[in-house]
N, C-alpha and C. Protein backbone atom coordinates (compact mmCIF):
# COMPACT_ATOMS: atom_id res chain seq x y z
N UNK A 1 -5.00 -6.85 -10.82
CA UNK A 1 -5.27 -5.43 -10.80
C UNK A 1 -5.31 -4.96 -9.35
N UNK A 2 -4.67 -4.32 -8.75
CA UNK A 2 -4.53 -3.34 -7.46
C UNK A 2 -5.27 -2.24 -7.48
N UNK A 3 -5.97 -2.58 -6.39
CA UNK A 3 -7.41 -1.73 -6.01
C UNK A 3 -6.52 -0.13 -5.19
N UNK A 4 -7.22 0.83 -5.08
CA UNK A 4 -6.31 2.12 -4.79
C UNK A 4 -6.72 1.65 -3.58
N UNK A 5 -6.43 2.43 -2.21
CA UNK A 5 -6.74 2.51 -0.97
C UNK A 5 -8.01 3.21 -0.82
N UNK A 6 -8.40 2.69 0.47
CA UNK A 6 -9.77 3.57 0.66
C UNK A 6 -9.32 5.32 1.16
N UNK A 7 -10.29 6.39 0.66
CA UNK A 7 -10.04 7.57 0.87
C UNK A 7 -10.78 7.42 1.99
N UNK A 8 -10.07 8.61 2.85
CA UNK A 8 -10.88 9.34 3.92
C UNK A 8 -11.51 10.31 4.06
N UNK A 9 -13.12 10.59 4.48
CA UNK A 9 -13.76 11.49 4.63
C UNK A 9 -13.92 11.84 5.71
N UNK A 10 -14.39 13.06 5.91
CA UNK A 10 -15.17 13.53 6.82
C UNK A 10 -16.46 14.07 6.94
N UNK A 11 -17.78 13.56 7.05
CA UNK A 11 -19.13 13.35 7.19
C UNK A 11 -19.86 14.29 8.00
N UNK A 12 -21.28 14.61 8.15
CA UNK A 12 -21.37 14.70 9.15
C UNK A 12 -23.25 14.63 8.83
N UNK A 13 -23.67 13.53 10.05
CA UNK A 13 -24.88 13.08 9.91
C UNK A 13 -25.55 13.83 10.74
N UNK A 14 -26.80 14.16 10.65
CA UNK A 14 -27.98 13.58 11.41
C UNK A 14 -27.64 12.93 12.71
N UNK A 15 -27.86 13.22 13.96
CA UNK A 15 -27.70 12.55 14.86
C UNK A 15 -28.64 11.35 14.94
N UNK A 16 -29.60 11.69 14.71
CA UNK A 16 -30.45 10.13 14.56
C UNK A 16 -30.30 9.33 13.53
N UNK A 17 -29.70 9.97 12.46
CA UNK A 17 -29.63 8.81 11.26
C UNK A 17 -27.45 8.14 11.60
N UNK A 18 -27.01 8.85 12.43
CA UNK A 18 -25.62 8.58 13.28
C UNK A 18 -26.50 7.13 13.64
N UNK A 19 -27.02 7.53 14.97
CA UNK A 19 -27.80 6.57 15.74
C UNK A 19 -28.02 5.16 14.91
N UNK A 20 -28.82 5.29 14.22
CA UNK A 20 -29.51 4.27 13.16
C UNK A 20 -28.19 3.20 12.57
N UNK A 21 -27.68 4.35 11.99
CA UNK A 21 -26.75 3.33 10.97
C UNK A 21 -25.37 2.88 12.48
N UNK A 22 -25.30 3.18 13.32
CA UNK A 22 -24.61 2.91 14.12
C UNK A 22 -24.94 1.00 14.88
N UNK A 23 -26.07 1.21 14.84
CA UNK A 23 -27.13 0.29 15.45
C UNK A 23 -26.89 -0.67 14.46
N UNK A 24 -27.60 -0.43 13.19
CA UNK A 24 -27.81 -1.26 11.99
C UNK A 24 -26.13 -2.44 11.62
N UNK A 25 -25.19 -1.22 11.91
CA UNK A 25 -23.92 -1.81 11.78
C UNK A 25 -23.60 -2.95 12.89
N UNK A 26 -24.42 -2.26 14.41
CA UNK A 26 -23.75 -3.44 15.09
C UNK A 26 -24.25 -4.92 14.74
N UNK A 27 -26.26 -4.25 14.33
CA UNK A 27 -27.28 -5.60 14.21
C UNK A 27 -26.60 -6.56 13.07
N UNK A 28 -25.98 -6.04 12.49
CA UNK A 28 -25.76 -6.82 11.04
C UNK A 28 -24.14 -7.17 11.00
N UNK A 29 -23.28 -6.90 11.73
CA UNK A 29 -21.74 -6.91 12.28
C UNK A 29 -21.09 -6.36 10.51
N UNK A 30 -21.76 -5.61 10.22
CA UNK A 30 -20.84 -4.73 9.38
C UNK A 30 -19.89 -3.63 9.69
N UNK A 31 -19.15 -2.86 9.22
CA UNK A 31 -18.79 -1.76 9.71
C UNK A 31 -19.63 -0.74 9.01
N UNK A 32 -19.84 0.79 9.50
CA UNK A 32 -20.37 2.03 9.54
C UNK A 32 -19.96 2.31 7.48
N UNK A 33 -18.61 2.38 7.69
CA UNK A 33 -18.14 2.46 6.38
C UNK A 33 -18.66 1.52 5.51
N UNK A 34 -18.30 0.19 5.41
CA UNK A 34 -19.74 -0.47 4.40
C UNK A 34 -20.77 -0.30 4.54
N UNK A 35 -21.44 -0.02 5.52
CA UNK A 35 -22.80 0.60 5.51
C UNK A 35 -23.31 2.01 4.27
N UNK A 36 -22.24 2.55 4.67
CA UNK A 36 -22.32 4.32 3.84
C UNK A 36 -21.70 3.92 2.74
N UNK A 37 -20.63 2.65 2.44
CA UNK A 37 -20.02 2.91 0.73
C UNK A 37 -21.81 2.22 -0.15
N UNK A 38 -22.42 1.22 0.43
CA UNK A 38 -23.81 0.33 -0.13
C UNK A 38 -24.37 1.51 0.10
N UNK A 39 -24.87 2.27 0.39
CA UNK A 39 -26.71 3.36 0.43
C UNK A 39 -25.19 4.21 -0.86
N UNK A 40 -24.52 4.87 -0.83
CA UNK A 40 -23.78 5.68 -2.03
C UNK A 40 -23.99 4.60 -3.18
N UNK A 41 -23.76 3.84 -3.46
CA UNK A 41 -23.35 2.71 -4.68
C UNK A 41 -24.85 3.00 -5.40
N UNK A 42 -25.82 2.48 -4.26
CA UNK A 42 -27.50 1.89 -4.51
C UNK A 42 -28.00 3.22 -5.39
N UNK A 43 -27.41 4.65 -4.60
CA UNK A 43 -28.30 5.65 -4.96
C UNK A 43 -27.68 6.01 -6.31
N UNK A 44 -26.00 5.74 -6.68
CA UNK A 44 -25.62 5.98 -7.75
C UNK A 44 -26.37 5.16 -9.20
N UNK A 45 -26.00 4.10 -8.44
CA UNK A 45 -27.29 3.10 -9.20
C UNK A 45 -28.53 3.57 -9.57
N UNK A 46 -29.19 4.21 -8.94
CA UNK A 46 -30.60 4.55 -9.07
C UNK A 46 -30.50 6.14 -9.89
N UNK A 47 -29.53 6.96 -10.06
CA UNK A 47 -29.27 7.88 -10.83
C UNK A 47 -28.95 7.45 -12.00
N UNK A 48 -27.92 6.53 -12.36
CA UNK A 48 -27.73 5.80 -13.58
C UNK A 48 -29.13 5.21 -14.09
N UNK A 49 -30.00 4.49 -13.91
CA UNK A 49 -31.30 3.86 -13.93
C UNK A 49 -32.04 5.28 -14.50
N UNK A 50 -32.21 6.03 -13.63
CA UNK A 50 -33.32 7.12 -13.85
C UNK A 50 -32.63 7.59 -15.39
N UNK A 51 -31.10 8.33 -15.30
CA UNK A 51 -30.59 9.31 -16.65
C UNK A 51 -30.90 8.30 -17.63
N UNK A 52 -30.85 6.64 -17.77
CA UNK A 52 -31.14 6.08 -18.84
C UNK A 52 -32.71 6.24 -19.09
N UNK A 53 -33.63 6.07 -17.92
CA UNK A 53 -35.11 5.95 -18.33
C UNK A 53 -35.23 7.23 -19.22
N UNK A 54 -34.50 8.68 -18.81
CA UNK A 54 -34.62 9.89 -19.33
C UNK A 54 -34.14 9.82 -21.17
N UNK A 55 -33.00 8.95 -21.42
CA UNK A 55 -32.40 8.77 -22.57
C UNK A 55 -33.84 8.26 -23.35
N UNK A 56 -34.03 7.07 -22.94
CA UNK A 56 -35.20 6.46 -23.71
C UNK A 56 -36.25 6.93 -23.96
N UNK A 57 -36.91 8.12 -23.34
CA UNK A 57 -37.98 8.83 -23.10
C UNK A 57 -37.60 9.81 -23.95
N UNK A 58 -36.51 10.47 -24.52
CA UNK A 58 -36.32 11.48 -25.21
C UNK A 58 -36.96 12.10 -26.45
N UNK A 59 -37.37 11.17 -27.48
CA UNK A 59 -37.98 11.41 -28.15
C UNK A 59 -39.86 11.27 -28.26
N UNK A 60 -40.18 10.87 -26.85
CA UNK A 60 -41.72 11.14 -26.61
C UNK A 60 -41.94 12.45 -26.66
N UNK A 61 -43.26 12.92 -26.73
CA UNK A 61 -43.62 14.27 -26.99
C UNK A 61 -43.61 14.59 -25.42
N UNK A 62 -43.50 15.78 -25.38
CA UNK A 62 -43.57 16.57 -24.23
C UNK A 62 -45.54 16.72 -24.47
N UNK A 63 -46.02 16.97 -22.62
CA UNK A 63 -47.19 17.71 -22.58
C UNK A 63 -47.10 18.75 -21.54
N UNK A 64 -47.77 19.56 -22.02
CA UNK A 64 -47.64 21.14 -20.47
C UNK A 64 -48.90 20.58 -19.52
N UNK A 65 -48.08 21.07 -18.00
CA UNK A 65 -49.26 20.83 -17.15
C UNK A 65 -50.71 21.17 -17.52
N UNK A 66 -50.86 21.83 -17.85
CA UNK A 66 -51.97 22.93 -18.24
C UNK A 66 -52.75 21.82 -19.73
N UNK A 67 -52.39 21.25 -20.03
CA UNK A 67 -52.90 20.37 -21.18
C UNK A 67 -53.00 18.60 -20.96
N UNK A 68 -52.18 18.35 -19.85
CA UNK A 68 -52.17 16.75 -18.85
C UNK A 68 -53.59 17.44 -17.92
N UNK A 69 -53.59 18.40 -17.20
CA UNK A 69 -55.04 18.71 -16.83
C UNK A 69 -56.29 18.78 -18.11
N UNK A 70 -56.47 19.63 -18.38
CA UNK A 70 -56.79 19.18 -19.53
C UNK A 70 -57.71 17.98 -20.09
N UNK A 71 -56.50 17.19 -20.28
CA UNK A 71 -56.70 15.25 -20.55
C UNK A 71 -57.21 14.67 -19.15
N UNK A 72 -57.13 15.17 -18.33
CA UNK A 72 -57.39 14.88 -17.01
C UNK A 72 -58.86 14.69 -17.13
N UNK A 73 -59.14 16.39 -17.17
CA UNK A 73 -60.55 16.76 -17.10
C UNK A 73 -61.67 15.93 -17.83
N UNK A 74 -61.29 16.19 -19.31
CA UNK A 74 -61.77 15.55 -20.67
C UNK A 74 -61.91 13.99 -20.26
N UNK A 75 -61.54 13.23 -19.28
CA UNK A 75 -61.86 11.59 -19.35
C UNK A 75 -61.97 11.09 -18.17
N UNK A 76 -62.72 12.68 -17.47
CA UNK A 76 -63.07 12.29 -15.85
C UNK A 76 -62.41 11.97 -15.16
N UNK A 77 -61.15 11.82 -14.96
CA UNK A 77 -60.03 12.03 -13.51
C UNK A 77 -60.23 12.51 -12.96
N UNK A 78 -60.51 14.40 -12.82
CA UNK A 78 -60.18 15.20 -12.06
C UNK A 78 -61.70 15.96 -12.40
């Protein structure tokens, strides 16, 4: 199977978080670009993770702030 080519972007950071991942790339002899395709992948990852926790949670009851205070109050939390 033939992988497509890498696309090109154009970015534009944070000068200190430039800095950082600039650094990080040399400390670790990666390039800048694997640096930024891993933190994209991780966070996609962590969106996939969350929309499933949301799937599974779907049929729990909802509570209104106003009634989680409430339950708060009622068992001495708050």
């Amino acid at each position: 199977m033939m992988s497509e080519p890498a696309k090109r972007s154009t970015i534009y950071l944070d000068p200190e978080l430039h800095r950082a991942l600039r650094l990080k790339a040399f400390d670790t002899g990666r390039s800048m670009t694997d640096l930024v395709n891993e933190a994209v992948r991780m966070a996609f990852r962590e969106d996939q993770e969350d929309l499933s926790a949301f799937d599974e949670r779907v049929k729990e009851p909802e509570m209104t702030y106003e009634a989680l205070l409430k339950d708060l109050k009622a068992h001495g939390k708050i």
